[in-house]
C-alpha atoms as a PDB file:
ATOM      1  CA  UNK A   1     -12.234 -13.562   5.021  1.00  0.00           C
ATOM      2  CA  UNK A   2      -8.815 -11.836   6.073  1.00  0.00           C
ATOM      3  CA  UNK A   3      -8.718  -9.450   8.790  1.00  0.00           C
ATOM      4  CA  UNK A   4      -6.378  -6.919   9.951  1.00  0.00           C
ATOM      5  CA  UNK A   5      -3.387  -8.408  12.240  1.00  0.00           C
ATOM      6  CA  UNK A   6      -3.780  -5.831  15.664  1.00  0.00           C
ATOM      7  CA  UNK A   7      -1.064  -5.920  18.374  1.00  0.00           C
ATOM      8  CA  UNK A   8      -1.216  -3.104  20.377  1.00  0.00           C
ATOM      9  CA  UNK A   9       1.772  -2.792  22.561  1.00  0.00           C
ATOM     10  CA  UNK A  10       0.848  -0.230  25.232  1.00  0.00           C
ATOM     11  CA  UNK A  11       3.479   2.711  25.639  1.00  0.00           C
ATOM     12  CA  UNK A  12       3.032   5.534  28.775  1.00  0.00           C
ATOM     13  CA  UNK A  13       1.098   8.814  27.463  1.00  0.00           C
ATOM     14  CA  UNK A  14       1.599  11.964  29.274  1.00  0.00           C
ATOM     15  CA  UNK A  15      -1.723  14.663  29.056  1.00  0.00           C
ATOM     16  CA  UNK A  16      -1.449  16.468  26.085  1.00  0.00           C
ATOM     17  CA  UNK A  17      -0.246  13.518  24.102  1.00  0.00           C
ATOM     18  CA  UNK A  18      -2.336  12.982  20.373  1.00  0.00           C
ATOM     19  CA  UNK A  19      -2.916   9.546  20.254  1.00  0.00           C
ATOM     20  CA  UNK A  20      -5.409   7.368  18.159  1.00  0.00           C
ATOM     21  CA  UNK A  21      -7.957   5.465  20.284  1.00  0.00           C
ATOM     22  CA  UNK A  22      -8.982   1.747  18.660  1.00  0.00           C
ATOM     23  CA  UNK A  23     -12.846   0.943  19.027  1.00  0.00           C
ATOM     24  CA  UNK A  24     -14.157  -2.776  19.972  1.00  0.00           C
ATOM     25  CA  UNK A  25     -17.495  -1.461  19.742  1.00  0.00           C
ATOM     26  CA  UNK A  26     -20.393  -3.555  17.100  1.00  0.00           C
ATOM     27  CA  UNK A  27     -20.129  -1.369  14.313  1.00  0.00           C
ATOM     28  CA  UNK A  28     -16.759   0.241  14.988  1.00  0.00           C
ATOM     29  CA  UNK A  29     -14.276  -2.815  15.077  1.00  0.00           C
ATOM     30  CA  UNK A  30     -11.254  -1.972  12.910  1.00  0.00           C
ATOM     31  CA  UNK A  31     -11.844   1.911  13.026  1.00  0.00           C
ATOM     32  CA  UNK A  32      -9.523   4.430  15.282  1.00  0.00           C
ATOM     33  CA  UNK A  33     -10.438   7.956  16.237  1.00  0.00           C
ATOM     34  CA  UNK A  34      -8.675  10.409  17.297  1.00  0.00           C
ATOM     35  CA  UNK A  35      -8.064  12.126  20.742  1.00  0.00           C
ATOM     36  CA  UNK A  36      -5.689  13.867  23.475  1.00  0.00           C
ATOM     37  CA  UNK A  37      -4.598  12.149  26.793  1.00  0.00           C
ATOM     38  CA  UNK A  38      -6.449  14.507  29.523  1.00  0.00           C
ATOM     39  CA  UNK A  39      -5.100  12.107  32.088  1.00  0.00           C
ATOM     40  CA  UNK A  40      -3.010   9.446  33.204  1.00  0.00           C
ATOM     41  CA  UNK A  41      -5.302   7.390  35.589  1.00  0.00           C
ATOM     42  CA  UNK A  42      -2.768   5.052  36.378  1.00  0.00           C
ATOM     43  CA  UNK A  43      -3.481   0.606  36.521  1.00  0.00           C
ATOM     44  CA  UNK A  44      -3.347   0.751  32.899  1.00  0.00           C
ATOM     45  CA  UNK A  45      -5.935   3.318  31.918  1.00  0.00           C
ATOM     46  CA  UNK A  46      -6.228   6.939  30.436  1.00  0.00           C
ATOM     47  CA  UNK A  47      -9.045   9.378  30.319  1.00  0.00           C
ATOM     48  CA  UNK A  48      -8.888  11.200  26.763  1.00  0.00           C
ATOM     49  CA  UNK A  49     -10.978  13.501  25.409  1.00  0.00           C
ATOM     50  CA  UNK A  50     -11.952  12.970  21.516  1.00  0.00           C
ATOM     51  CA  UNK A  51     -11.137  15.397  18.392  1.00  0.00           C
ATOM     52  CA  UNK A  52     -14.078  14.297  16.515  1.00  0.00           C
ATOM     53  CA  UNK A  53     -16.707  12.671  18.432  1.00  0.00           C
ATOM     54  CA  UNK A  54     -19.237  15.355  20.559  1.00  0.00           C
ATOM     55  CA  UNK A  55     -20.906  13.819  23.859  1.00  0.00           C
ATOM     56  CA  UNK A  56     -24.603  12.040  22.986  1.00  0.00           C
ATOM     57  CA  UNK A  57     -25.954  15.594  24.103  1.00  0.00           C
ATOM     58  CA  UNK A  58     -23.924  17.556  21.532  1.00  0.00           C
ATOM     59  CA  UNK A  59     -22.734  19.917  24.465  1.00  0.00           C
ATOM     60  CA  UNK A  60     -18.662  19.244  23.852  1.00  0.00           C
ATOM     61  CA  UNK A  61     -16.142  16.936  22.884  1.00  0.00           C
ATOM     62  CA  UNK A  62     -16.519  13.131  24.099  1.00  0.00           C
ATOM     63  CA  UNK A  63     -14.152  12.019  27.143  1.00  0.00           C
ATOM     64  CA  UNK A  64     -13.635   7.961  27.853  1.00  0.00           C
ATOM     65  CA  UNK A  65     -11.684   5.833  30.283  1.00  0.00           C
ATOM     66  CA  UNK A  66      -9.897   3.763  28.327  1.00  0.00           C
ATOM     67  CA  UNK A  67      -7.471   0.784  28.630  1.00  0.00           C
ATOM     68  CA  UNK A  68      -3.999   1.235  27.872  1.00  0.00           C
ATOM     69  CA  UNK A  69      -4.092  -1.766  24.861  1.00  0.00           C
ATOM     70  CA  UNK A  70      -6.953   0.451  23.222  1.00  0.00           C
ATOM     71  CA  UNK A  71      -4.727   3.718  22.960  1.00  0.00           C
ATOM     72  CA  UNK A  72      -1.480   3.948  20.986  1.00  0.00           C
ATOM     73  CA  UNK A  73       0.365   6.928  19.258  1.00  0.00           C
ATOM     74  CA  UNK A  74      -0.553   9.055  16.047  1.00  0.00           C
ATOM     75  CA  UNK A  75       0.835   7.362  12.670  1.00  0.00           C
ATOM     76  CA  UNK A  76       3.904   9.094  11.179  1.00  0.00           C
ATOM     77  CA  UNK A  77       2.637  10.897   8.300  1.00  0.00           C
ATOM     78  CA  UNK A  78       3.111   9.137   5.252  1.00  0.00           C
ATOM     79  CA  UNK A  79       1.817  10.918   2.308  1.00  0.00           C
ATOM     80  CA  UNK A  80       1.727   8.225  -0.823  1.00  0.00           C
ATOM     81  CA  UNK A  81       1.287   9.899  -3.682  1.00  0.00           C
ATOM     82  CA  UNK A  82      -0.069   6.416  -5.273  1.00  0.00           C
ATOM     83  CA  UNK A  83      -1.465   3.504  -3.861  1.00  0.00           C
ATOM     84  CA  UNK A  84      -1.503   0.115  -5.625  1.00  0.00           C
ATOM     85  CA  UNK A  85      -4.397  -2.775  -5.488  1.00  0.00           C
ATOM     86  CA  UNK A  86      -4.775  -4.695  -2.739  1.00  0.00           C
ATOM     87  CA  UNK A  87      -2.957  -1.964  -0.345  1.00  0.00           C
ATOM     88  CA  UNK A  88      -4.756  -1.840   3.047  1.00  0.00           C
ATOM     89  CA  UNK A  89      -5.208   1.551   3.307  1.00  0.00           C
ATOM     90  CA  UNK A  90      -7.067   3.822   6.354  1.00  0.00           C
ATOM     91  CA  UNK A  91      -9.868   6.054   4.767  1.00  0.00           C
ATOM     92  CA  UNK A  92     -10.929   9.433   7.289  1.00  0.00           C
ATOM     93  CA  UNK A  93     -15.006   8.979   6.848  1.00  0.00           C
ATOM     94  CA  UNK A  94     -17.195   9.367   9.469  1.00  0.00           C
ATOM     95  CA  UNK A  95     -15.020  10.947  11.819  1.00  0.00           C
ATOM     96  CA  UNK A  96     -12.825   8.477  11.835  1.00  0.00           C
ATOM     97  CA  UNK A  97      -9.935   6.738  10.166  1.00  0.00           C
ATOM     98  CA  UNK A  98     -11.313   3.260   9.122  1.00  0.00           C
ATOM     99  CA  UNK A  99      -9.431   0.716   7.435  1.00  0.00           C
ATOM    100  CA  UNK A 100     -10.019  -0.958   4.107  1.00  0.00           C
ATOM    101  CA  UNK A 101      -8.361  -2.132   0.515  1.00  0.00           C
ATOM    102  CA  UNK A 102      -7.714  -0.635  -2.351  1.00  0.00           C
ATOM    103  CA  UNK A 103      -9.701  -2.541  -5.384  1.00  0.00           C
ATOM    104  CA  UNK A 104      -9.745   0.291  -7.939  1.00  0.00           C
ATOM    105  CA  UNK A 105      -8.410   3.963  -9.098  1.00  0.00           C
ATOM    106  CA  UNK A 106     -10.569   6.829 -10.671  1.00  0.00           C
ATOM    107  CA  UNK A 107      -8.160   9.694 -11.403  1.00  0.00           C
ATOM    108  CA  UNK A 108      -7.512  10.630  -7.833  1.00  0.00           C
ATOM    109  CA  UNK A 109      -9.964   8.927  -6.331  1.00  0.00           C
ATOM    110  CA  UNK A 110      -9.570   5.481  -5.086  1.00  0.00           C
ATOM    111  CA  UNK A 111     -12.034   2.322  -4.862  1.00  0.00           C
ATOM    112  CA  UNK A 112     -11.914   1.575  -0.937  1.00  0.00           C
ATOM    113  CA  UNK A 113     -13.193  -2.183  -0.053  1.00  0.00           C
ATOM    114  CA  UNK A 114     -14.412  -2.221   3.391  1.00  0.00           C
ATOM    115  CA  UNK A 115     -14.383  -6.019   4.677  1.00  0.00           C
ATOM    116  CA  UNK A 116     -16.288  -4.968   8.190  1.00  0.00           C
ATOM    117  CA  UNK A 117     -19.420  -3.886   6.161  1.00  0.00           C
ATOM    118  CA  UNK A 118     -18.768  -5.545   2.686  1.00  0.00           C
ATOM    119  CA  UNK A 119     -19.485  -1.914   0.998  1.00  0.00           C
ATOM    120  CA  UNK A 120     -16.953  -0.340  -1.540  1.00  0.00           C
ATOM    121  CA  UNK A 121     -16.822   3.294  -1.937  1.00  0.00           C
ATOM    122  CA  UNK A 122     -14.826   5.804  -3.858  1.00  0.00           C
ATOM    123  CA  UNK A 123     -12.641   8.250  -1.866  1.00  0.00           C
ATOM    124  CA  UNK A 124     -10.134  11.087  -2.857  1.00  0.00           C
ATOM    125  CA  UNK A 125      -6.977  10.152  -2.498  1.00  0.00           C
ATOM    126  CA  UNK A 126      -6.116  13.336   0.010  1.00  0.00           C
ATOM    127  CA  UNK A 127      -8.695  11.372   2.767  1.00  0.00           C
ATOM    128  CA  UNK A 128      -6.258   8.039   2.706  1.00  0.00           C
ATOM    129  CA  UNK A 129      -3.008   6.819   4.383  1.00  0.00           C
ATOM    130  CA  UNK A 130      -1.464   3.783   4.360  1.00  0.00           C
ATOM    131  CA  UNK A 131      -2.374   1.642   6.877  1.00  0.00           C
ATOM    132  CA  UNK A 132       0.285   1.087   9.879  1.00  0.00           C
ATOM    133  CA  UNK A 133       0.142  -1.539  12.756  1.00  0.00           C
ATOM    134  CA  UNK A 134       1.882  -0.231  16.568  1.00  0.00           C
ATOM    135  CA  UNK A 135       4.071  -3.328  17.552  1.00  0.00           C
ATOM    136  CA  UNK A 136       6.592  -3.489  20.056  1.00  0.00           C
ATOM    137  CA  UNK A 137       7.223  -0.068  19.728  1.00  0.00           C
ATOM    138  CA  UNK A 138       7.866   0.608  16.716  1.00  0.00           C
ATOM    139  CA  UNK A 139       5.155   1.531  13.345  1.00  0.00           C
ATOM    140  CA  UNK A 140       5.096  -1.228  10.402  1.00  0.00           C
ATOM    141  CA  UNK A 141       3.026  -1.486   7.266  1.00  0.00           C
ATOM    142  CA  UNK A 142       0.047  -3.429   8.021  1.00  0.00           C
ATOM    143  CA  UNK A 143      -0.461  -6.892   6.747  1.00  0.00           C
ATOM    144  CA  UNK A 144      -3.786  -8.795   5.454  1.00  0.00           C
ATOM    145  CA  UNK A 145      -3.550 -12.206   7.718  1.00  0.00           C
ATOM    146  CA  UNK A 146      -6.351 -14.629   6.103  1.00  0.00           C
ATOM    147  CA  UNK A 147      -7.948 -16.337   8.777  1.00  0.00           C
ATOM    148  CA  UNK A 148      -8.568 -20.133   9.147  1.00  0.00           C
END
């Protein structure tokens, strides 16, 4: 099954900073939510405090320590306007941007293939962006690396 190549290159974030936060989590592997930098804790770590997520009591936004290799900037916007088969793709569901491949096109909708949970759903093409790996600095298109 291929999988998603991830090299997160940590970078220094200043509070304030939008950044995408990657989760490790059963269930969440391969998804990345977004969040502002509330703090620079310093060692390697950052508290943020989520856009999307809400704290398990509902009562306000979620805030996490997190290590520096699970935080990296917000994607330059790349607005395709068509996406071909086989294009790994990120698909904003769930609260979340989670990543996937393009196996079919309805109109404007698109046939997202999700290998984390095997399921294939249909999603408006306004809800996906091309998926983009942070290495060494610098944004690149994703890659599908099969593995052994």
């Amino acid at each position: 099954m291929p999988s998603i190549r991830v090299n997160f290159n940590p970078q220094r974030f200043r509070r304030g900073d939008l950044v995408e936060v990657a989760s490790s989590q059963e269930g969440f592997v391969g998804s990345y939510f977004g969040a502002t930098v509330v703090a620079d804790l310093g060692k390697g770590s950052y508290l943020v405090q989520y856009r999307t997520l809400l704290k398990d009591d509902f009562s306000g936004p979620l805030r996490e320590v997190l290590s520096a290799a699970e935080v990296r900037p917000r994607p330059p916007p790349d607005p395709a306007e068509r996406y071909l088969m086989n294009d790994v793709v990120d698909v904003f569901d769930n609260e979340g941007w989670w990543w996937g491949r393009i196996t079919g096109r309805s109109g404007d909708c698109y046939a997202v293939f999700f290998e984390t949970t095997g399921d294939e759903i249909l999603y408006h093409k306004n809800l996906l962006r091309p998926h983009q790996e942070w290495s060494n600095g610098r944004w690149s298109l994703a890659m599908l690396i099969p593995i052994g």
